[in-house]
C-alpha atoms as a PDB file:
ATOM      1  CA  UNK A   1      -5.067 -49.221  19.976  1.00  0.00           C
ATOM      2  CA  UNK A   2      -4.633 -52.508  18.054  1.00  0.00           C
ATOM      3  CA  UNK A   3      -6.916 -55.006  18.709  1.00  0.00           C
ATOM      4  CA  UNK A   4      -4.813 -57.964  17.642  1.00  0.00           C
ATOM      5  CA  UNK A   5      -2.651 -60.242  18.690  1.00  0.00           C
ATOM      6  CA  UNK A   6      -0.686 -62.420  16.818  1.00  0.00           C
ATOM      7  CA  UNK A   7       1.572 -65.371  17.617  1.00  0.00           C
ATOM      8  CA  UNK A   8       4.473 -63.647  18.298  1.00  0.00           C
ATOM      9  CA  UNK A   9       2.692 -61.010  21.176  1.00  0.00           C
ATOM     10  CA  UNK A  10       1.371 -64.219  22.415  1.00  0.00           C
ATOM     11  CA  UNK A  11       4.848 -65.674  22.978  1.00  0.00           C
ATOM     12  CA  UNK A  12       6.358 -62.578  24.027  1.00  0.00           C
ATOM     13  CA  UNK A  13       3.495 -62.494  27.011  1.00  0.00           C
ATOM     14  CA  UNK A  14       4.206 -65.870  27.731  1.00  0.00           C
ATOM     15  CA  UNK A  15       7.819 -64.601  28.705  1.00  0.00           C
ATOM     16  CA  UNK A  16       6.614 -61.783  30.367  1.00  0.00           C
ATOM     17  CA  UNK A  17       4.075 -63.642  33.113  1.00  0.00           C
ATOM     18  CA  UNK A  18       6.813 -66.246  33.345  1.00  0.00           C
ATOM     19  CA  UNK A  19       9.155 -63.774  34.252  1.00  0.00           C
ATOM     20  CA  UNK A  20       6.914 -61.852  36.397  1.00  0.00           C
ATOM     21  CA  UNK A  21       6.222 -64.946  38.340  1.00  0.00           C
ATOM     22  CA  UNK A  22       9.351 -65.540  38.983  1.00  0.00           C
ATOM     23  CA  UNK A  23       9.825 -68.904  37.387  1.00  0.00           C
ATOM     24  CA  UNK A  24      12.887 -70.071  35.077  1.00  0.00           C
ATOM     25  CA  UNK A  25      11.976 -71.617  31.542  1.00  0.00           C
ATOM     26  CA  UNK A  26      12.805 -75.024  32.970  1.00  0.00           C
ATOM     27  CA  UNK A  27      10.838 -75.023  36.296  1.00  0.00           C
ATOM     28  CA  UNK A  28       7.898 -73.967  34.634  1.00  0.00           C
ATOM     29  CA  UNK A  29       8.492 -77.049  31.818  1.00  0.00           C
ATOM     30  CA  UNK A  30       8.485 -78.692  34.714  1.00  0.00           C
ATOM     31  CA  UNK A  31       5.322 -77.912  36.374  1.00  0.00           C
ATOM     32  CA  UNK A  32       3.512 -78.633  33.069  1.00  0.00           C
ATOM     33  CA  UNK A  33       4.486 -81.977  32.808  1.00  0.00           C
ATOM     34  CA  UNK A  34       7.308 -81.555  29.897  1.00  0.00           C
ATOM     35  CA  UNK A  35      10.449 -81.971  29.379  1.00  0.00           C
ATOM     36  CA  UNK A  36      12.920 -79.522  31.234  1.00  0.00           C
ATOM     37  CA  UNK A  37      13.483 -77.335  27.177  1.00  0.00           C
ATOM     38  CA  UNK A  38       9.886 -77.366  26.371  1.00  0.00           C
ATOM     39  CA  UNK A  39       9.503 -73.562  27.481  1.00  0.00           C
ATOM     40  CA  UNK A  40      12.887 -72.740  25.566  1.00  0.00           C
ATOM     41  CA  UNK A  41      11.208 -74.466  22.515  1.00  0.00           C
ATOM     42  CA  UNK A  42       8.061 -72.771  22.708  1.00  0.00           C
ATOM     43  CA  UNK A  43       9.731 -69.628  23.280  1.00  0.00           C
ATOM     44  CA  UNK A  44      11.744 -69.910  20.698  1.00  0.00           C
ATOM     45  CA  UNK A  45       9.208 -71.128  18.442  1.00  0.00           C
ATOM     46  CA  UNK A  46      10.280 -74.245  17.939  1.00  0.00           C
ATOM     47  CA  UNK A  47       7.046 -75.927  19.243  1.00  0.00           C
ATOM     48  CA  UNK A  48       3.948 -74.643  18.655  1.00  0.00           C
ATOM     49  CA  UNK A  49       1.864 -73.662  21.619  1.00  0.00           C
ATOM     50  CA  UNK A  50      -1.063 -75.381  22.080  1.00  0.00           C
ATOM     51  CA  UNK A  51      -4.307 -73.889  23.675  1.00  0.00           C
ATOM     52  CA  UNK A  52      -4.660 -76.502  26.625  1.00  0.00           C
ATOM     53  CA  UNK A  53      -0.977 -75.539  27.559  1.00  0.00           C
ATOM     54  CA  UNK A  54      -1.510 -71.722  27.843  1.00  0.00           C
ATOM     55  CA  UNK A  55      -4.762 -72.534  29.728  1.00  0.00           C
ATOM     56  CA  UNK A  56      -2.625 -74.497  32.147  1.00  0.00           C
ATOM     57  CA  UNK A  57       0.237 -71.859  31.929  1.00  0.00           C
ATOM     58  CA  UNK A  58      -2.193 -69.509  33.709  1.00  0.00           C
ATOM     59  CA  UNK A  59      -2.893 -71.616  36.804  1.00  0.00           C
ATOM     60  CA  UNK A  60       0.857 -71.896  37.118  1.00  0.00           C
ATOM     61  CA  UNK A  61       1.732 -67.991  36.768  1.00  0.00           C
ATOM     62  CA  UNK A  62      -1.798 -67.109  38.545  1.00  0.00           C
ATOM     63  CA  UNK A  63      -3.273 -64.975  36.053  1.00  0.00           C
ATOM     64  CA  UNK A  64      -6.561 -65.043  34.187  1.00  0.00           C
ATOM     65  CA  UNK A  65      -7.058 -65.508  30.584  1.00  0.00           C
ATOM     66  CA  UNK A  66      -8.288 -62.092  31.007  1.00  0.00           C
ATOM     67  CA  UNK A  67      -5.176 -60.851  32.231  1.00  0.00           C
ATOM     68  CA  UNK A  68      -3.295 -62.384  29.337  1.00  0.00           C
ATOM     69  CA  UNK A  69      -5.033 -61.251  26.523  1.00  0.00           C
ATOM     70  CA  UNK A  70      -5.716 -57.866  27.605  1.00  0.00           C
ATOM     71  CA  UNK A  71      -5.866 -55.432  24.987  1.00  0.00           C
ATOM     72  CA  UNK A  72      -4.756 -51.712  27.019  1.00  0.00           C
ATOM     73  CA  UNK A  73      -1.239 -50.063  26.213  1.00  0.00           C
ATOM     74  CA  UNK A  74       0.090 -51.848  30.062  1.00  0.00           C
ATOM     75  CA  UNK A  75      -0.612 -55.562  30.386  1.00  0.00           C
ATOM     76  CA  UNK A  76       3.104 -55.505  31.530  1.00  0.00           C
ATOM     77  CA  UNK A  77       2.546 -52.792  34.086  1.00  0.00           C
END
């Protein structure tokens, strides 16, 4: 098991608990306060995420940091 993750895992998960939630790049822009192509940018890594915005990512997908960053073989299960 790796215990690492790098920037790109970290973006990947961000589409993954966006997904899962149900919520379109745009809406969840939206409910952080950004423009509606901020999630495309960050997704495409075009923008740099920034801590405070994955913290408030998680209170809009309703996971735990915990969740996130989980190390096992299924976070995505």
């Amino acid at each position: 098991m790796n215990n690492k993750i790098d920037y790109n895992e970290i973006i990947h998960r961000v589409g993954f608990f966006r997904t899962k939630a149900d919520l379109s790049a745009r809406e969840t822009s939206l409910r952080l306060g950004y423009s509606e192509q901020f999630m495309k940018r960050i997704e495409n890594k075009s923008v740099e995420l920034k801590v405070s915005t994955l913290l408030d990512f998680f209170d809009i997908v309703d996971i735990t940091p915990q969740d996130f960053f989980f190390m096992g073989d299924h976070y995505n299960k």
